[in-house]
N, C-alpha and C. Protein backbone atom coordinates (compact mmCIF):
# COMPACT_ATOMS: atom_id res chain seq x y z
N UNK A 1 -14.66 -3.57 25.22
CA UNK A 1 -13.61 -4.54 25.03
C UNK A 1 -13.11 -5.02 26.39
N UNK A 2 -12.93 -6.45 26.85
CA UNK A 2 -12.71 -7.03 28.12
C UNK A 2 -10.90 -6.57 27.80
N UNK A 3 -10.55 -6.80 28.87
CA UNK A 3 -8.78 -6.37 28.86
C UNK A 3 -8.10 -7.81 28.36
N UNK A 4 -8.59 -9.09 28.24
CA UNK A 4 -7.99 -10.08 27.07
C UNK A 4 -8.15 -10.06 25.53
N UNK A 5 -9.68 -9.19 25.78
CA UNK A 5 -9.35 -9.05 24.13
C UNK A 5 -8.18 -7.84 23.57
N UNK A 6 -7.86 -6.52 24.53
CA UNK A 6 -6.98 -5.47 24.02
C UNK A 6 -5.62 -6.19 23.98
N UNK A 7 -5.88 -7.02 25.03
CA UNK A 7 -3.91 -7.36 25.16
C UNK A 7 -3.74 -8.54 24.19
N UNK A 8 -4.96 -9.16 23.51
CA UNK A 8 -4.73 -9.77 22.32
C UNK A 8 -4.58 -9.42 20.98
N UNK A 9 -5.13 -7.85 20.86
CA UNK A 9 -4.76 -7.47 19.97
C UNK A 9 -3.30 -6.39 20.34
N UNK A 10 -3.09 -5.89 21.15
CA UNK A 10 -1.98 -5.29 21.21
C UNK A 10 -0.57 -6.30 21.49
N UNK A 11 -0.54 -7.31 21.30
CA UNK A 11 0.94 -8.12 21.50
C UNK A 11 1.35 -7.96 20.29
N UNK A 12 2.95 -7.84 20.57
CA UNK A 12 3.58 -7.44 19.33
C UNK A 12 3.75 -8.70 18.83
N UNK A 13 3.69 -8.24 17.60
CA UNK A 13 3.90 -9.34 15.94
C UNK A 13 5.12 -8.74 14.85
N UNK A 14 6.31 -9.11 15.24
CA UNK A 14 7.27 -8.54 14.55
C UNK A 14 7.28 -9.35 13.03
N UNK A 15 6.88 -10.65 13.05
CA UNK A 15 6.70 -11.18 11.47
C UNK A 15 5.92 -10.78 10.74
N UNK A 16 4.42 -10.20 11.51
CA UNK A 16 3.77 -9.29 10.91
C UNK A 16 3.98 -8.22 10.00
N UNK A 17 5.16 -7.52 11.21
CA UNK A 17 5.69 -6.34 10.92
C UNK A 17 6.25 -6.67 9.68
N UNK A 18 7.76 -7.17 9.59
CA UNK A 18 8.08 -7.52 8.70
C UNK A 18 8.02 -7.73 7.54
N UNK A 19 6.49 -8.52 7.72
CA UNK A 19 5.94 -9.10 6.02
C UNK A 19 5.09 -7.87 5.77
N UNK A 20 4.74 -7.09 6.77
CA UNK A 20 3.94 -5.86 5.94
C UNK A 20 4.96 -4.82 5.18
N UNK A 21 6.45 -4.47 5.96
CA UNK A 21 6.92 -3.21 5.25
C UNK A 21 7.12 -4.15 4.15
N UNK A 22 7.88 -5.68 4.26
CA UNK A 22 8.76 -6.00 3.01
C UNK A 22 7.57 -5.39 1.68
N UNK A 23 5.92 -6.01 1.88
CA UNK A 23 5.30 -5.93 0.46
C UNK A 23 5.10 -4.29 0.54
N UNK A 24 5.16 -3.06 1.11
CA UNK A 24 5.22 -1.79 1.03
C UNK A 24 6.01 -1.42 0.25
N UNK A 25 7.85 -1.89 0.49
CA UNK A 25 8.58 -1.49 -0.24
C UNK A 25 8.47 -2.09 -1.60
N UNK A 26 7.75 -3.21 -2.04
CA UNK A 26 8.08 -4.08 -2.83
C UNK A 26 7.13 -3.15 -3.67
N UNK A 27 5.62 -2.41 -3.25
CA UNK A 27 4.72 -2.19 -3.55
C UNK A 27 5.45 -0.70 -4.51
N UNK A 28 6.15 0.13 -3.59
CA UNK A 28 6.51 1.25 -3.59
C UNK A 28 7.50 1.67 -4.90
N UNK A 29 8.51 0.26 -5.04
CA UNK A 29 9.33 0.31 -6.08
C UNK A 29 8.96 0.06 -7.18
N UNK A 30 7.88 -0.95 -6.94
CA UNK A 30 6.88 -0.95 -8.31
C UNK A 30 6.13 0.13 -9.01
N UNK A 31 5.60 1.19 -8.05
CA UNK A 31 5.10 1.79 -8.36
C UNK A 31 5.87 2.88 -9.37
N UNK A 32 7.38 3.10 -8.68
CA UNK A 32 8.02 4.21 -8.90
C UNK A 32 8.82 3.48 -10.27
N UNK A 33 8.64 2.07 -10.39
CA UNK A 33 9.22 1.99 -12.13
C UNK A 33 8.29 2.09 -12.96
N UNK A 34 7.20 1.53 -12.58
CA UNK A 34 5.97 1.88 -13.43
C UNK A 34 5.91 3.03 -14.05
N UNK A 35 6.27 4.07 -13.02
CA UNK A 35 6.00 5.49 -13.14
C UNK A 35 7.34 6.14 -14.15
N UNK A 36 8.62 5.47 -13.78
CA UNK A 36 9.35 5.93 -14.90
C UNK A 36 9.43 5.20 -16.25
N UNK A 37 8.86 4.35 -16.64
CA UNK A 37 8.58 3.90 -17.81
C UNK A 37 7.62 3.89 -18.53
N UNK A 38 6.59 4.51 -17.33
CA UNK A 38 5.06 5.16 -18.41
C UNK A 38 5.44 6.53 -18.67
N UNK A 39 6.52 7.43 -18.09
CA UNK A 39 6.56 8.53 -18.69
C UNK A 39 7.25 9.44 -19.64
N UNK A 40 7.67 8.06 -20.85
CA UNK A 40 8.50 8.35 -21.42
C UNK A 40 7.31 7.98 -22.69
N UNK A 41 5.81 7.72 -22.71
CA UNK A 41 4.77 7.76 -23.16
C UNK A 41 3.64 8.37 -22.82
N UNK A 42 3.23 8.98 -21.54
CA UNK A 42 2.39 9.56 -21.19
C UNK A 42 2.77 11.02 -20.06
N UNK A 43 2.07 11.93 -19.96
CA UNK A 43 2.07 13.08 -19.29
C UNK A 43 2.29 12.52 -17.68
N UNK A 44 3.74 13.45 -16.89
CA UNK A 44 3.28 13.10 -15.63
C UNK A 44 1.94 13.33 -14.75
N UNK A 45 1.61 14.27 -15.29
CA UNK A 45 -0.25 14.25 -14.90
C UNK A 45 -0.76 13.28 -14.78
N UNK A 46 -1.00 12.55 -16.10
CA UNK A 46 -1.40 11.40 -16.17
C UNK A 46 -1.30 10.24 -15.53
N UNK A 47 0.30 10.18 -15.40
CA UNK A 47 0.57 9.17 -13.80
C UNK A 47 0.29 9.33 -13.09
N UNK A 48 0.31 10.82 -12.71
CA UNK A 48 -0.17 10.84 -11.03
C UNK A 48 -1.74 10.39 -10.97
N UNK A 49 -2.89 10.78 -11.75
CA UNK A 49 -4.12 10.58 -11.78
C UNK A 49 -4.26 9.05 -11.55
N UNK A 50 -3.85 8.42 -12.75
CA UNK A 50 -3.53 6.91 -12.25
C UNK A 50 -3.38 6.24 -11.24
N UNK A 51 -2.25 6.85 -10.62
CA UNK A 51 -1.58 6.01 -9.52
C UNK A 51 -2.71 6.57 -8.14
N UNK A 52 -3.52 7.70 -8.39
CA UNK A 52 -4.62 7.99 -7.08
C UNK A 52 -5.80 7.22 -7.49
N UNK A 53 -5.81 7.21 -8.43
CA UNK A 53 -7.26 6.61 -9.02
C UNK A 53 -6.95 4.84 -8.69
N UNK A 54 -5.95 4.20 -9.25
CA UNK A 54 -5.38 3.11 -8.47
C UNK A 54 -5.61 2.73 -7.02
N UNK A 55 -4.94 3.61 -6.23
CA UNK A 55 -5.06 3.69 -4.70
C UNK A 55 -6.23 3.68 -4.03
N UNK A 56 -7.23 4.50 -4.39
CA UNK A 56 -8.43 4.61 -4.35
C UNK A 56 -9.11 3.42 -4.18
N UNK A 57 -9.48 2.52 -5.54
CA UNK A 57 -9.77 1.33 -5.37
C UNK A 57 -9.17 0.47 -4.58
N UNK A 58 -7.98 0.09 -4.58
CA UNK A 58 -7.28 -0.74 -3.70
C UNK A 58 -8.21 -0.02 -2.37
N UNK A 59 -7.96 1.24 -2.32
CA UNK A 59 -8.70 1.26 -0.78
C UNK A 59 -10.38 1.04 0.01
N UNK A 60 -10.72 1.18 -1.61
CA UNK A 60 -12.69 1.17 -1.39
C UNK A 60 -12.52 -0.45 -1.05
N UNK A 61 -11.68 -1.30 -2.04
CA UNK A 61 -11.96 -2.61 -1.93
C UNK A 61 -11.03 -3.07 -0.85
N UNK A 62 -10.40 -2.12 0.11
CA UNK A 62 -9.91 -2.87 1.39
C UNK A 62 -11.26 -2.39 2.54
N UNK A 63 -11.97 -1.37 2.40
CA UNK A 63 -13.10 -1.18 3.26
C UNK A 63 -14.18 -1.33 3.06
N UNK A 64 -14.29 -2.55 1.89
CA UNK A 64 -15.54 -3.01 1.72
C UNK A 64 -15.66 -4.54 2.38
């Protein structure tokens, strides 16, 4: 890596920042109502399996 390409990727991006936690939390609270309103029908087991088995994909299909 030449030293313009590191210092192009290392300059800070605070809107970046920003727009990444906002959809984290957005992601996070979703998850956690999901989770209390599926378990008033299904085993917390069951959520949890879900919500890894979920993640999982989201992640194969972010490193594919």
């Amino acid at each position: 890596m030449s030293n313009s390409t590191k210092s192009q990727f290392l300059t800070d991006r605070p809107l970046v920042a920003i727009g990444l936690f906002s959809v984290a939390m957005m992601i996070f609270s979703s998850t956690d109502g999901a989770a209390k309103y599926l378990s008033s029908d299904i085993t917390p087991q069951q959520i949890i399996f879900l919500r890894y088995v979920i993640v999982l994909i989201l992640i194969l299909l972010f490193c594919i």
